[in-house]
Structures are given as structure tokens and as C-alpha cells.
N, C-alpha and C. Protein backbone atom coordinates (compact mmCIF):
# COMPACT_ATOMS: atom_id res chain seq x y z
N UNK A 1 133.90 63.95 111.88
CA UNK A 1 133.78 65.36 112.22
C UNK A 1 132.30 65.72 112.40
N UNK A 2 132.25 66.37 113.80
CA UNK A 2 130.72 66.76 113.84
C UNK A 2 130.39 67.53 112.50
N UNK A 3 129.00 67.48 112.19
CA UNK A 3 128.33 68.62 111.16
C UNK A 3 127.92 69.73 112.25
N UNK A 4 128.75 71.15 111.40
CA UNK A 4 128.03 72.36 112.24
C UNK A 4 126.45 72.34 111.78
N UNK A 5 125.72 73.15 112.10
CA UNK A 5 124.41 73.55 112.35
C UNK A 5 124.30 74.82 111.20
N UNK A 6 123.06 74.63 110.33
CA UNK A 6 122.99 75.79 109.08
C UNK A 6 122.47 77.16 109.83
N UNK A 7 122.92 77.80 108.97
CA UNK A 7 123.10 79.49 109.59
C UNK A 7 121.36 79.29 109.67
N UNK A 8 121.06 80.03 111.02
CA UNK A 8 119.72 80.55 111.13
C UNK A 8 118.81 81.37 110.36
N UNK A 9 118.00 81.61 110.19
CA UNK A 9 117.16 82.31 109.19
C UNK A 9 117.51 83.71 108.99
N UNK A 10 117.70 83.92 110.65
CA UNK A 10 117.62 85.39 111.23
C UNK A 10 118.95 85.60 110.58
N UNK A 11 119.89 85.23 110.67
CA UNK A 11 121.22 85.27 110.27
C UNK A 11 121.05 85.69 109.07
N UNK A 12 120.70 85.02 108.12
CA UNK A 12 120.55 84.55 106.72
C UNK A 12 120.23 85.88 106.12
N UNK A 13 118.77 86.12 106.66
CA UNK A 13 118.34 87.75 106.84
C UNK A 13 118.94 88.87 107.17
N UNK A 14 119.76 88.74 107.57
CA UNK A 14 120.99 90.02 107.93
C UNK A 14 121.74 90.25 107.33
N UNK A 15 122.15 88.84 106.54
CA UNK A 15 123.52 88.93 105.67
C UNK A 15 122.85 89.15 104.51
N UNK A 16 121.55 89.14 103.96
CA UNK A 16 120.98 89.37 102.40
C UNK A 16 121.13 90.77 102.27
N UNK A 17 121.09 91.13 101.12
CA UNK A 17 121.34 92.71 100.96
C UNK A 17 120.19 92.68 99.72
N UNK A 18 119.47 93.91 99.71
CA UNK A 18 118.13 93.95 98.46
C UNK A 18 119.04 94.74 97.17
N UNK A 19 119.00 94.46 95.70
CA UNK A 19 119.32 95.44 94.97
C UNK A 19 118.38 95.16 93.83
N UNK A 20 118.59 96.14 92.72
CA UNK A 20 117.93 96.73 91.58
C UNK A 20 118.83 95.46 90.52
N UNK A 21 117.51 94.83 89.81
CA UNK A 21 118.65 94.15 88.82
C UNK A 21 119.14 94.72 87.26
N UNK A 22 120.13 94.45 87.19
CA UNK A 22 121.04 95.30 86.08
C UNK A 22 121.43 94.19 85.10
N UNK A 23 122.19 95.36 83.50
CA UNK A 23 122.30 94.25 82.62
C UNK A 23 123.28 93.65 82.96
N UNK A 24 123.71 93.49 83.66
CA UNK A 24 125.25 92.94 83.97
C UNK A 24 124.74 91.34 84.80
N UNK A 25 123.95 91.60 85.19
CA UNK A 25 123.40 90.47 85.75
C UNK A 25 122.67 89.30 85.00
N UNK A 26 122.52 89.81 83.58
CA UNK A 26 121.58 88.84 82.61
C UNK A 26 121.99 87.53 82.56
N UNK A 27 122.90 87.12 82.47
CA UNK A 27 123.86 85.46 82.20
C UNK A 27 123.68 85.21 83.99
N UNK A 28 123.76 85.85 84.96
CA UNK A 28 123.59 85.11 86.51
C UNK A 28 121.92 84.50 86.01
N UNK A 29 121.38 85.27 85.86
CA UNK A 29 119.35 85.27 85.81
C UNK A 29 118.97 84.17 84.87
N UNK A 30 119.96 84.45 83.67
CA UNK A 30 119.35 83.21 82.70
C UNK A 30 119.55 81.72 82.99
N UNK A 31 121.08 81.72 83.94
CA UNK A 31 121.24 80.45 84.45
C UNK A 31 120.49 80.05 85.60
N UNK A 32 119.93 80.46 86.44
CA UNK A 32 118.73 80.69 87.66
C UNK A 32 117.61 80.15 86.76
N UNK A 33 116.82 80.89 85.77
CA UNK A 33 115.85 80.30 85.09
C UNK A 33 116.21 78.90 84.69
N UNK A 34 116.91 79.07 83.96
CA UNK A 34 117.75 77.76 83.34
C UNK A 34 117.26 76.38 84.13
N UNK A 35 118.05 76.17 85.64
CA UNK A 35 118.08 75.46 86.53
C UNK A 35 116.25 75.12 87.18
N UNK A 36 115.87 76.54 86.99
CA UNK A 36 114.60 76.54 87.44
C UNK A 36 113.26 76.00 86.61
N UNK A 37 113.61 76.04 85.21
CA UNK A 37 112.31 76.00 84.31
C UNK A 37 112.83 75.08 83.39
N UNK A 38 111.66 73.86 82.56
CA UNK A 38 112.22 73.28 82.03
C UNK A 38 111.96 74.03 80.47
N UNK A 39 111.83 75.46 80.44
CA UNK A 39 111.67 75.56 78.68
C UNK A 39 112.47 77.00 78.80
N UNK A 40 113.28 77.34 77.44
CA UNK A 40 113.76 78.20 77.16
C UNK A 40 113.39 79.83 76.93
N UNK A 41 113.45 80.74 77.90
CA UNK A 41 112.81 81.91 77.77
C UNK A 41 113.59 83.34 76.58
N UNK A 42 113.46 83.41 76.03
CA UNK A 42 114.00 84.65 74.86
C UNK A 42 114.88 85.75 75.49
N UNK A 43 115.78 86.02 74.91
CA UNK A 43 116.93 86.68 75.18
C UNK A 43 116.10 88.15 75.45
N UNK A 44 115.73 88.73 75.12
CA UNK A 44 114.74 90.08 75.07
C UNK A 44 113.72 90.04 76.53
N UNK A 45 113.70 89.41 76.89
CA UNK A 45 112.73 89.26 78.12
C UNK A 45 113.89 89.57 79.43
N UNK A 46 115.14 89.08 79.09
CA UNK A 46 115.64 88.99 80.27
C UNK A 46 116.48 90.72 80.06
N UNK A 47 116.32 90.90 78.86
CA UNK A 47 117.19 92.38 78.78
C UNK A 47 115.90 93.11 79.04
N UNK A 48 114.74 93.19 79.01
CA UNK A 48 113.72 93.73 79.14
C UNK A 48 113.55 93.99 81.60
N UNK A 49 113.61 92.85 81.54
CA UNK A 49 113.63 92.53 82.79
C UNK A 49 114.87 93.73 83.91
N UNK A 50 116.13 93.87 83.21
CA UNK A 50 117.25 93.70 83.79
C UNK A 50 117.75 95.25 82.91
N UNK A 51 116.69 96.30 82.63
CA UNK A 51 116.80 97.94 81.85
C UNK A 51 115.89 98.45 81.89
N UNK A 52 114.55 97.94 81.51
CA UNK A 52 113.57 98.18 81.63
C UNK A 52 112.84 99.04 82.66
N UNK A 53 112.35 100.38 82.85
CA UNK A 53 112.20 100.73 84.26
C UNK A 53 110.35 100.33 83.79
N UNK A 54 110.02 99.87 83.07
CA UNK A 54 108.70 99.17 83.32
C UNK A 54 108.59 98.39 84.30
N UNK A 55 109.29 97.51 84.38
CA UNK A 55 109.67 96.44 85.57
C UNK A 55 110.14 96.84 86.74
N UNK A 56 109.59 96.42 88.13
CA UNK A 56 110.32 95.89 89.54
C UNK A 56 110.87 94.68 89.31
N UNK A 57 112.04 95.31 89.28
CA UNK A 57 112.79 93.97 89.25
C UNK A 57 113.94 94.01 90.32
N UNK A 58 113.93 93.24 91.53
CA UNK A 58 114.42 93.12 92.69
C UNK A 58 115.34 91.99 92.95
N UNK A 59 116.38 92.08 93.42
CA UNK A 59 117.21 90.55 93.59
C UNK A 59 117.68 90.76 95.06
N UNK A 60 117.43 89.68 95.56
CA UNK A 60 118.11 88.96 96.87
C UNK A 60 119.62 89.04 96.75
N UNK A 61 120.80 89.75 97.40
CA UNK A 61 122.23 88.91 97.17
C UNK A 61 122.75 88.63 98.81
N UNK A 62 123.40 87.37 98.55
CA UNK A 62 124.55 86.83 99.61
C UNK A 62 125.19 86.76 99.25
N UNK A 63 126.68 88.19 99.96
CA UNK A 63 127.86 88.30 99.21
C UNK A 63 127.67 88.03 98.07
N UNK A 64 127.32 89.22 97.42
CA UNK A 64 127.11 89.29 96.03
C UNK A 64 126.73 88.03 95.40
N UNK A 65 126.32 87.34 95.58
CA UNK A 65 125.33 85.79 94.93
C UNK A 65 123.96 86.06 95.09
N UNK A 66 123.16 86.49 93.97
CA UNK A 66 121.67 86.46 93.39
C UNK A 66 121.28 84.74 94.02
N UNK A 67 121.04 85.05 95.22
CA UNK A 67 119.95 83.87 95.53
C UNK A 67 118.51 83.76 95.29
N UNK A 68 118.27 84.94 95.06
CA UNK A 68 115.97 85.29 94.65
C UNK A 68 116.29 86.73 94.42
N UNK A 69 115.00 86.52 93.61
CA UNK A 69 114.57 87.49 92.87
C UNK A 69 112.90 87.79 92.31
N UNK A 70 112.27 88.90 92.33
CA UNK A 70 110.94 89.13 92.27
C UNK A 70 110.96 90.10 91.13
N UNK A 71 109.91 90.05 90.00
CA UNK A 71 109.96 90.97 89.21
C UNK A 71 108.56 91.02 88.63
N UNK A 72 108.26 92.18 88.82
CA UNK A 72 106.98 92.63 88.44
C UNK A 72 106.47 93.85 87.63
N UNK A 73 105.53 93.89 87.32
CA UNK A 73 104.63 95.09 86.17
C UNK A 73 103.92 95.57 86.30
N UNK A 74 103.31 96.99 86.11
CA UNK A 74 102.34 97.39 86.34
C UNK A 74 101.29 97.57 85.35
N UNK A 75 100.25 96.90 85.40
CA UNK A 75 99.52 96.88 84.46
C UNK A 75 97.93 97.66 84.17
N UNK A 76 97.65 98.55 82.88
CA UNK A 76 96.40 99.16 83.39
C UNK A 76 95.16 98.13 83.23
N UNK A 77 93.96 97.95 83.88
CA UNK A 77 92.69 97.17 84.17
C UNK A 77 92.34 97.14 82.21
N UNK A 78 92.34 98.08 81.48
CA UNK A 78 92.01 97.60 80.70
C UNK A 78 92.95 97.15 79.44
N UNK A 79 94.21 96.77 79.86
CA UNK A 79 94.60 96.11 79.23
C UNK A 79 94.89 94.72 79.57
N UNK A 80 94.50 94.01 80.34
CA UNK A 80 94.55 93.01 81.22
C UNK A 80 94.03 91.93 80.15
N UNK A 81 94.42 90.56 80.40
CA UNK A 81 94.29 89.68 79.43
C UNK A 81 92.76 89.33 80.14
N UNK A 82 92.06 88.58 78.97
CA UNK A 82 90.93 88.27 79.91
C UNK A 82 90.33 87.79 81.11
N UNK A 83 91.39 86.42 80.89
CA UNK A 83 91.36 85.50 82.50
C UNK A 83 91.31 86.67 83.57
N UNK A 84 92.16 87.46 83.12
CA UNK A 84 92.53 88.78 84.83
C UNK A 84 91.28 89.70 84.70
N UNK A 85 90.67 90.02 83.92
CA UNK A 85 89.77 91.36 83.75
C UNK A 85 88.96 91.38 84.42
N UNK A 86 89.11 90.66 85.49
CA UNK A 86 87.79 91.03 86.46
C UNK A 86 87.90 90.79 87.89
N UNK A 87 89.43 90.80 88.09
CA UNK A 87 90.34 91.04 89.09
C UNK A 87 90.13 91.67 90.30
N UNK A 88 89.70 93.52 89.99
CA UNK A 88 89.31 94.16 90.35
C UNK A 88 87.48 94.11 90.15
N UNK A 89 86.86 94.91 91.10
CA UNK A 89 85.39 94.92 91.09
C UNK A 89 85.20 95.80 89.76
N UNK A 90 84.21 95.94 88.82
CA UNK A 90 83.74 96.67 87.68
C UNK A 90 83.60 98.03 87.84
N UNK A 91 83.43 98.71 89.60
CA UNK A 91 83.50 100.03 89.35
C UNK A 91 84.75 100.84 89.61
N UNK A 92 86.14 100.14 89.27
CA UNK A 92 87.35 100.65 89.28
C UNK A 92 87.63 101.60 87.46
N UNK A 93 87.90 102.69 87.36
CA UNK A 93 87.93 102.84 85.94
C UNK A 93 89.04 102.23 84.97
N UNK A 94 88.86 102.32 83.74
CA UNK A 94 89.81 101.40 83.12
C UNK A 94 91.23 101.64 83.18
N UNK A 95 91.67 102.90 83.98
CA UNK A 95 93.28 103.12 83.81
C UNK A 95 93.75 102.91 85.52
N UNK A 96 93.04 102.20 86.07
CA UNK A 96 93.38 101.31 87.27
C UNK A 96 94.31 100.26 87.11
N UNK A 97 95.80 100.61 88.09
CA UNK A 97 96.45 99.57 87.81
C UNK A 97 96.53 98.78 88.64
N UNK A 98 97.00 97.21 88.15
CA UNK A 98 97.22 96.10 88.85
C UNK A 98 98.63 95.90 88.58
N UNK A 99 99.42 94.99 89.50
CA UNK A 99 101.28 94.62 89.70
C UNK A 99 100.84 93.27 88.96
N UNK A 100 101.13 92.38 88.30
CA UNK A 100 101.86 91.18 88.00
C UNK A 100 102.98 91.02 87.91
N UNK A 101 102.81 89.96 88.59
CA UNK A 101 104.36 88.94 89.40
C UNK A 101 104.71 88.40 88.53
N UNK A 102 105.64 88.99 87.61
CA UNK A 102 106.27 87.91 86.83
C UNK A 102 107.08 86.54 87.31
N UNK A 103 107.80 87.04 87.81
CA UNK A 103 108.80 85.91 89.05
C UNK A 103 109.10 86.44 90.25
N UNK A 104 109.07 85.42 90.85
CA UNK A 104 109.38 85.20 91.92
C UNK A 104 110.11 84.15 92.92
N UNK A 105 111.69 83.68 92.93
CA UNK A 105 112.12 82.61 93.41
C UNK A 105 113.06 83.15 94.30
N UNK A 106 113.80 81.69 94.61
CA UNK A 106 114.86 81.52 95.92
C UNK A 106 115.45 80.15 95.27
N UNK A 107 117.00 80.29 95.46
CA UNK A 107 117.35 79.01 95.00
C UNK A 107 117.43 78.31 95.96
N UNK A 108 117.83 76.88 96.05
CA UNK A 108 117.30 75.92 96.52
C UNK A 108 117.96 75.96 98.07
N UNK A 109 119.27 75.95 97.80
CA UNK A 109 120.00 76.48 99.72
C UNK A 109 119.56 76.93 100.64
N UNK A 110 118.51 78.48 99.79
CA UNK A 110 118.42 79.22 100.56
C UNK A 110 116.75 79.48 100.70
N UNK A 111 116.24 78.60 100.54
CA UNK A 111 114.64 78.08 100.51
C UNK A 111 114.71 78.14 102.06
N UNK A 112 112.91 78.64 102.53
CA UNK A 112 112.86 78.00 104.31
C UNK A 112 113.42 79.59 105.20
N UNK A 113 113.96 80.44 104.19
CA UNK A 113 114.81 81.07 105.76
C UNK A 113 114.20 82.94 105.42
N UNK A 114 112.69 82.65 104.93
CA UNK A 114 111.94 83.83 105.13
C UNK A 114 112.90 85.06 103.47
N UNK A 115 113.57 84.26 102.60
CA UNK A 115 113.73 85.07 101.68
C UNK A 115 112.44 85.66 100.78
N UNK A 116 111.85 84.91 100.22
CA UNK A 116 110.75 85.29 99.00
C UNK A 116 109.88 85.95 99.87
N UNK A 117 109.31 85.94 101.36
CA UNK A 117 108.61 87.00 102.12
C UNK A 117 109.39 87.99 102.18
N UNK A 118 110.86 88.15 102.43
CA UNK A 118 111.54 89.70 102.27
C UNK A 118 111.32 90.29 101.17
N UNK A 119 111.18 89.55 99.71
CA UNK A 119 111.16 89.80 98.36
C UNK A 119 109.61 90.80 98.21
N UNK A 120 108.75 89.49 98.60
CA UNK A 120 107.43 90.27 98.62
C UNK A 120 107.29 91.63 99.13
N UNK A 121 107.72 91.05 100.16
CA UNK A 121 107.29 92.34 101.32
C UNK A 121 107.74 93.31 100.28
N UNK A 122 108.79 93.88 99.85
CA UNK A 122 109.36 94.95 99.07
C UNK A 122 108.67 95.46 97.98
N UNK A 123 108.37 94.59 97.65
CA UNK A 123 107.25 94.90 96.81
C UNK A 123 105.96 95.62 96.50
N UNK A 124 105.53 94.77 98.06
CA UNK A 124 104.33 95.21 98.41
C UNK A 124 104.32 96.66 98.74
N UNK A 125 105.83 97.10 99.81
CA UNK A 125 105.83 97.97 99.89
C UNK A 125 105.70 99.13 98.86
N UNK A 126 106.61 99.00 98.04
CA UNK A 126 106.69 100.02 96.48
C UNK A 126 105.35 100.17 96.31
N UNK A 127 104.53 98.97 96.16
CA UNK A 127 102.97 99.32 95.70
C UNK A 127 102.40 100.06 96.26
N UNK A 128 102.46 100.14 97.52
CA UNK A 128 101.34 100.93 98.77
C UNK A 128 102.11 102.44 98.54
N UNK A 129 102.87 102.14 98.34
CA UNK A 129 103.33 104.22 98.16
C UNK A 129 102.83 105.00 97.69
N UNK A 130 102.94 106.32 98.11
CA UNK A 130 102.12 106.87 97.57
C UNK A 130 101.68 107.63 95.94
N UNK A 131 103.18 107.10 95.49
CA UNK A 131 103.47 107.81 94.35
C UNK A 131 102.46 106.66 93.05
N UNK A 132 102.05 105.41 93.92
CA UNK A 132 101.56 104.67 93.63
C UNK A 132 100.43 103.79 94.00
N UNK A 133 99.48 105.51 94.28
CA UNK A 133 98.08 105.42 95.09
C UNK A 133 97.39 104.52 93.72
N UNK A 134 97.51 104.45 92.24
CA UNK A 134 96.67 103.85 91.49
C UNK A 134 96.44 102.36 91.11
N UNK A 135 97.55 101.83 91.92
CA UNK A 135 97.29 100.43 92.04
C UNK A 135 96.73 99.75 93.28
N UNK A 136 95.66 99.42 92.60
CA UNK A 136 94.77 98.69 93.78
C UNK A 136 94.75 97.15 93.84
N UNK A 137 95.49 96.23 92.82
CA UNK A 137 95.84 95.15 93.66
C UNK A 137 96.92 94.08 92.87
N UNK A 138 97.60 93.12 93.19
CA UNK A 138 98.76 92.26 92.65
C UNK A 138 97.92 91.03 92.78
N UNK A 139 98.57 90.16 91.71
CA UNK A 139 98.24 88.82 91.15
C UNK A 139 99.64 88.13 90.38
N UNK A 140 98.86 87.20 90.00
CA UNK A 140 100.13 86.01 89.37
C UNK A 140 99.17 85.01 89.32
N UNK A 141 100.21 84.01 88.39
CA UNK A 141 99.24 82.85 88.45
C UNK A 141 99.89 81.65 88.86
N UNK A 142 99.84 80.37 88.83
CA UNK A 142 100.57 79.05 89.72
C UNK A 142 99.77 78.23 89.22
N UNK A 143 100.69 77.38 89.18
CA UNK A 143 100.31 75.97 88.16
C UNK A 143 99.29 75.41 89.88
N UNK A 144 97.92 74.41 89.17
CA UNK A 144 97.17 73.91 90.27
C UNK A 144 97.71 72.84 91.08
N UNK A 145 98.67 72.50 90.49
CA UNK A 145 99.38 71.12 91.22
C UNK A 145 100.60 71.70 92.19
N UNK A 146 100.78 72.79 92.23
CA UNK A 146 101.14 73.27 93.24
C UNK A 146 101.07 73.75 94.23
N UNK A 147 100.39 72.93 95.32
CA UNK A 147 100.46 73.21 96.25
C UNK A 147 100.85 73.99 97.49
N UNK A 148 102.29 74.04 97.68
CA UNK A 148 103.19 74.36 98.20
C UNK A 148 103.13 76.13 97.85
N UNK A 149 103.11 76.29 96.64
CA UNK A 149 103.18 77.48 96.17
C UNK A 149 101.84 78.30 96.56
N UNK A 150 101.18 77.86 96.55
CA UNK A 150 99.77 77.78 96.59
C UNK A 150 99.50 78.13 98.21
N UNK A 151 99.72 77.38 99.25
CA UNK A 151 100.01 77.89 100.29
C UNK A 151 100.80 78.86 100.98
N UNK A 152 101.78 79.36 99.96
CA UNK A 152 102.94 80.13 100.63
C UNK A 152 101.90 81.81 100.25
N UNK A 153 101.12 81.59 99.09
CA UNK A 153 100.23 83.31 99.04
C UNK A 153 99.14 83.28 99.44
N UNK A 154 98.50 81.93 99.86
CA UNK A 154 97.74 81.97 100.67
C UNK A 154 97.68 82.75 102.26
N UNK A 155 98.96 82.08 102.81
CA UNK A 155 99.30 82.90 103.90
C UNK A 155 99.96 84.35 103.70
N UNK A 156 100.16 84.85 102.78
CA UNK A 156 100.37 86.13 102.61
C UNK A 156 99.21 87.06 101.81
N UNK A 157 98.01 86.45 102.70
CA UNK A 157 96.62 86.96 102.06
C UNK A 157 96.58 87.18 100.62
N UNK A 158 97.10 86.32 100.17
CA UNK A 158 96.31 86.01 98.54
C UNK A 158 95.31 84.93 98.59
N UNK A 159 94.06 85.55 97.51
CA UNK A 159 93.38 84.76 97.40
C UNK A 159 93.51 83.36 95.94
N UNK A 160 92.71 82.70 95.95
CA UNK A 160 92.68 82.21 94.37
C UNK A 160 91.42 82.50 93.74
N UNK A 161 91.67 83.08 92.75
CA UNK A 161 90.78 84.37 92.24
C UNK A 161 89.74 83.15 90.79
N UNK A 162 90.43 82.75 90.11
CA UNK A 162 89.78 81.93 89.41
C UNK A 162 90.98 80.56 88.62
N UNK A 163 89.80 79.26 88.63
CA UNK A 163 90.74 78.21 88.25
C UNK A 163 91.06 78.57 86.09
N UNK A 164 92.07 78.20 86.06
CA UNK A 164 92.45 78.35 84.76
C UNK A 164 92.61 76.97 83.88
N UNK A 165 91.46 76.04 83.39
CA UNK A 165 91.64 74.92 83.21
C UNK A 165 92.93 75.20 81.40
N UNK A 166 93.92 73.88 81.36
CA UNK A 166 94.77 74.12 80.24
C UNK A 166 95.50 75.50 80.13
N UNK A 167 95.89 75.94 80.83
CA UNK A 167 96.50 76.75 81.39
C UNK A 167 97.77 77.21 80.91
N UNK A 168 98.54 76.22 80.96
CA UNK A 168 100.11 76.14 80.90
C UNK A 168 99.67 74.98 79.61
N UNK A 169 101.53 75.03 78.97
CA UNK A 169 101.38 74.05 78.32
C UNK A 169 102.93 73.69 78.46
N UNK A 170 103.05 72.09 78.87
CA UNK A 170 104.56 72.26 79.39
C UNK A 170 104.95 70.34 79.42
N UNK A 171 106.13 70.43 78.81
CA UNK A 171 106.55 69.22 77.94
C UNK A 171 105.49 68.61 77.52
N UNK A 172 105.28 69.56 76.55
CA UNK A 172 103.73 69.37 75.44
C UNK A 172 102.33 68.82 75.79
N UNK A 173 102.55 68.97 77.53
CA UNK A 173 100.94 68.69 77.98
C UNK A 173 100.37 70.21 78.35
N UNK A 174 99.28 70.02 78.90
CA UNK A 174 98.71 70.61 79.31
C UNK A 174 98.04 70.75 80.35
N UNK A 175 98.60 71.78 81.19
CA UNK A 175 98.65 71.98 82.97
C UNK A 175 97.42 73.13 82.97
N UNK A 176 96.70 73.04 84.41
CA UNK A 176 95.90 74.02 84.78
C UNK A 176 96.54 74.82 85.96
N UNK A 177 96.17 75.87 86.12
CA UNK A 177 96.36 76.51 86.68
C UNK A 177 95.23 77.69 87.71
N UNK A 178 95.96 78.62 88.60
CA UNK A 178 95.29 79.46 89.27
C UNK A 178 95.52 80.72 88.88
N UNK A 179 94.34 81.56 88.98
CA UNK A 179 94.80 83.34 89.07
C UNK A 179 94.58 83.45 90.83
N UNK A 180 95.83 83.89 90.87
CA UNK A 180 96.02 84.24 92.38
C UNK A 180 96.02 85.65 93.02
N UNK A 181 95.52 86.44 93.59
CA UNK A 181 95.42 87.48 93.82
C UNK A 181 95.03 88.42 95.62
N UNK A 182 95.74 89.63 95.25
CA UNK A 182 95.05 89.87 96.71
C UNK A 182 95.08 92.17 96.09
N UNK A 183 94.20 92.20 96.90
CA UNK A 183 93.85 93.94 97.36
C UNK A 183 94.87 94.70 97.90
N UNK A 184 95.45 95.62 96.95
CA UNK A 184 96.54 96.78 97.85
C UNK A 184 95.77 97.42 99.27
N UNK A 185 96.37 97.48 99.90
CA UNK A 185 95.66 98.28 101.20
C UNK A 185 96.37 99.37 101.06
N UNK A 186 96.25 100.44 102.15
CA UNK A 186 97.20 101.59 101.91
C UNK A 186 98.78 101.49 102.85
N UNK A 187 98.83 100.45 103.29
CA UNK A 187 99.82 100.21 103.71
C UNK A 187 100.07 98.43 104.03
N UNK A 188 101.65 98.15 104.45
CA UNK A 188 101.68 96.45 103.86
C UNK A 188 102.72 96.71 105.26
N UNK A 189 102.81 97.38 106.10
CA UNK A 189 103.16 97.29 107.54
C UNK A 189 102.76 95.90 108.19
N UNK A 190 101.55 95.68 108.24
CA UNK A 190 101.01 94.61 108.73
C UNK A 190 101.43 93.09 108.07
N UNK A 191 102.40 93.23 107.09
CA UNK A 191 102.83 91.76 106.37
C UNK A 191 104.10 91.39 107.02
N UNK A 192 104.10 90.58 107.69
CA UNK A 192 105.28 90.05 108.49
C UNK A 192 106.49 89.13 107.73
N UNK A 193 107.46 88.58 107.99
CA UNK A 193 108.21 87.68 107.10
C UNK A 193 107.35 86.37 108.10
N UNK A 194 107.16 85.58 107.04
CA UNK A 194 106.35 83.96 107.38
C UNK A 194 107.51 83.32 107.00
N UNK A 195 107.60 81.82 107.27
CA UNK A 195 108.18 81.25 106.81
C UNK A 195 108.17 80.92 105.38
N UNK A 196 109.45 80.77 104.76
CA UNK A 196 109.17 80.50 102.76
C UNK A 196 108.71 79.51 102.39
N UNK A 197 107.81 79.36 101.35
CA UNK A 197 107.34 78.14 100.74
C UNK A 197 109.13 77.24 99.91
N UNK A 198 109.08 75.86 99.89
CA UNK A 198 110.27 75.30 99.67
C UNK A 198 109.99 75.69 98.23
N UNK A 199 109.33 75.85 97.63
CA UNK A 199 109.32 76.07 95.66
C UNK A 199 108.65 77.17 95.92
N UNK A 200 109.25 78.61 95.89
CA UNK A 200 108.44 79.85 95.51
C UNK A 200 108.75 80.48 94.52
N UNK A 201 108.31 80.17 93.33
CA UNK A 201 108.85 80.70 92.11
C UNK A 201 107.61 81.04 90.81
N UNK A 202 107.08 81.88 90.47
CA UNK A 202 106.13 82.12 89.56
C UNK A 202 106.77 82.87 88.46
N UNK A 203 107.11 82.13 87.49
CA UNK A 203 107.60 82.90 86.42
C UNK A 203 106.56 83.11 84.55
N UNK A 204 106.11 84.14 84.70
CA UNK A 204 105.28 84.03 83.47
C UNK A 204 105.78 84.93 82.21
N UNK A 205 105.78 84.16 80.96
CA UNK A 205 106.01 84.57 79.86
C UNK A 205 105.55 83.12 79.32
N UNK A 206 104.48 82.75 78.84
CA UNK A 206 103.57 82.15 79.86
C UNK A 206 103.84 81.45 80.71
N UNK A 207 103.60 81.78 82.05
CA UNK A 207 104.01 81.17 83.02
C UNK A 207 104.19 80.16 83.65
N UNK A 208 105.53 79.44 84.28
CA UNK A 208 105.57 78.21 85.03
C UNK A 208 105.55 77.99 86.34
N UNK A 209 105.03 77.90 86.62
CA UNK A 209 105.71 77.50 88.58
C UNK A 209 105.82 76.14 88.98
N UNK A 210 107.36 76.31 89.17
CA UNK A 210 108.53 75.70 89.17
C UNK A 210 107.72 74.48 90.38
N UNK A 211 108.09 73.25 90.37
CA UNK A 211 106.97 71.95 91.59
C UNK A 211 108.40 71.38 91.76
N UNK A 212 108.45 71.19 93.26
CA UNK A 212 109.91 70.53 93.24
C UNK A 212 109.33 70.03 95.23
């Protein structure tokens, strides 16, 4: 039997629908992490994640199947851990906020077909609003051996802001990492869907990104 041909991107993109993630969704998310990370994240993070209106927390669905998901925070400049505190230039005042990306993935099917750029994009958008003129820019961080990942915010004008030597610590070694970052503009019109990085996933509590 011939093999049909996988649904097109564009397709793919039509049929995704964006929603708000809820507690009802916690056991879909924990098994997603699960699959995705090799260490166990705390039950409170994901109820935090999934009630929390601290959090953007955004999910991808096909026919109701959580394929990706982006979730992020808004954080003020001076509460910023050190590595980040200098993110922004020094004459921003201290109740300047910045977004961290907690996560950000696509499961593996549906890698390649411009999901985690729809994710972003949404994001980006929320940020540039106006109700949310005080954030002036988003970051995350990515393990250095990731490449892939590494290129996918590259092309979505992120920079790499500073190297993070011992970084991570993960099946009891110790990984370095990047602070990755880019400048809110007043609008994110100009961010197109690119093609997806095949591993786009930044998940921090301290953070992993997922190398596959």
C-alpha cells in the first residue's frame, strides 16, 4: 500500500486551536514533561502553572490533544536572579518587567510544522500590549549543547545574552548553559511563523532543554 503524504504544515496550522491551560489538564502536562525531561518536577508547579493567573500559560490542541505548550512569567528587574540582572540596560527602573519562558515545547509528531513559532508568536503578542507597556524584554535559558534550540531563538531575534558555565545539573553532572534573550518592541507584527526547531522545549524549575 502506497504511504499517503503527512498533512502539510499549513494544514496542521489550521487545524491547531490556541487555549488557556486549566486544572483539568494537569495529568495531560505532567505526562508531556514526563516523556520530555529526564527528572521529576513537583506537583505544585504544575497546579501553579495550570490556576495561577501569574502565569501565561498557553497550549497548542489538535482535536483536543495538547501537542505544545508555552508558559511564562512576568518578572520585576529587581527581583531577577543574578545571572539575569543585567538583562535589561541599568537605566530601566527596578519595577521593570521582564517575561521568562518557563516552557516551551511541541511533541515529537508535530515538530517542523511552524507550532512553537505560533506559540511564541502569542506570546509575544500578549507582551507588546498595551496593558503591558512595562515589559521591556523576554528571556529563558538553554542548555549550551543545544544547538538546535539555540538556533530556533536565534532566528526569532533572540540573542545569547550570557554563557552560564555549570548551569544545569542533570543525571548528576553538570551542564552549561545560555541566558537567551531579546527586546520587547512595541509591536511583534513583524515576527513571522519560521520553520520549528525539531527539540523546542525550555523548561525551567531549574531548567532543562530537552536535546533530542
Amino acid at each position: 500500500m502506497e504511504m499517503q503524504p503527512p498533512l502539510s504544515a499549513l494544514r496542521i496550522q489550521q487545524e491547531v486551536q490556541l487555549r488557556f491551560l486549566s486544572p483539568s489538564d494537569i495529568e495531560e502536562v505532567k505526562t508531556l514533561c514526563r516523556e520530555w525531561f529526564p527528572i521529576e518536577y513537583p506537583d505544585y508547579w504544575y497546579t501553579d502553572i495550570t490556576s495561577s493567573p501569574r502565569f501565561y500559560s498557553l497550549a497548542a490542541t489538535h482535536y483536543s490533544r495538547i501537542i505544545g505548550l508555552v508558559v511564562a512569567e512576568l518578572r520585576p528587574q529587581e527581583k531577577l536572579n543574578k545571572e539575569d540582572g543585567d538583562i535589561l540596560a541599568s537605566h530601566f527602573p527596578p519595577h521593570t518587567q521582564l517575561a521568562y519562558i518557563l516552557s516551551l515545547g511541541v511533541v515529537g509528531d508535530f515538530r517542523r510544522n511552524g507550532i512553537a513559532s505560533l506559540l511564541l508568536d502569542s506570546l509575544l503578542s500578549y507582551l507588546t500590549s498595551k496593558e503591558r507597556s512595562n515589559c521591556k524584554a523576554v528571556y529563558l535559558h538553554v542548555l549550551s549543547t543545544n544547538t538546535v534550540a539555540l538556533r530556533f531563538y536565534e532566528r526569532r531575534k533572540f540573542r545569547r545574552h550570557l554563557f552560564l558555565p555549570y548551569y544545569y545539573a542533570i543525571g548528576g553532572k553538570a551542564r552549561d548553559g545560555y541566558s537567551v534573550s531579546q527586546e520587547i518592541k512595541e509591536s511583534s507584527s513583524d515576527l513571522s511563523v519560521e520553520e520549528e526547531c525539531e527539540s523546542s522545549f525550555a523548561f525551567s524549575f531549574n531548567l532543562v532543554f530537552n536535546e533530542r
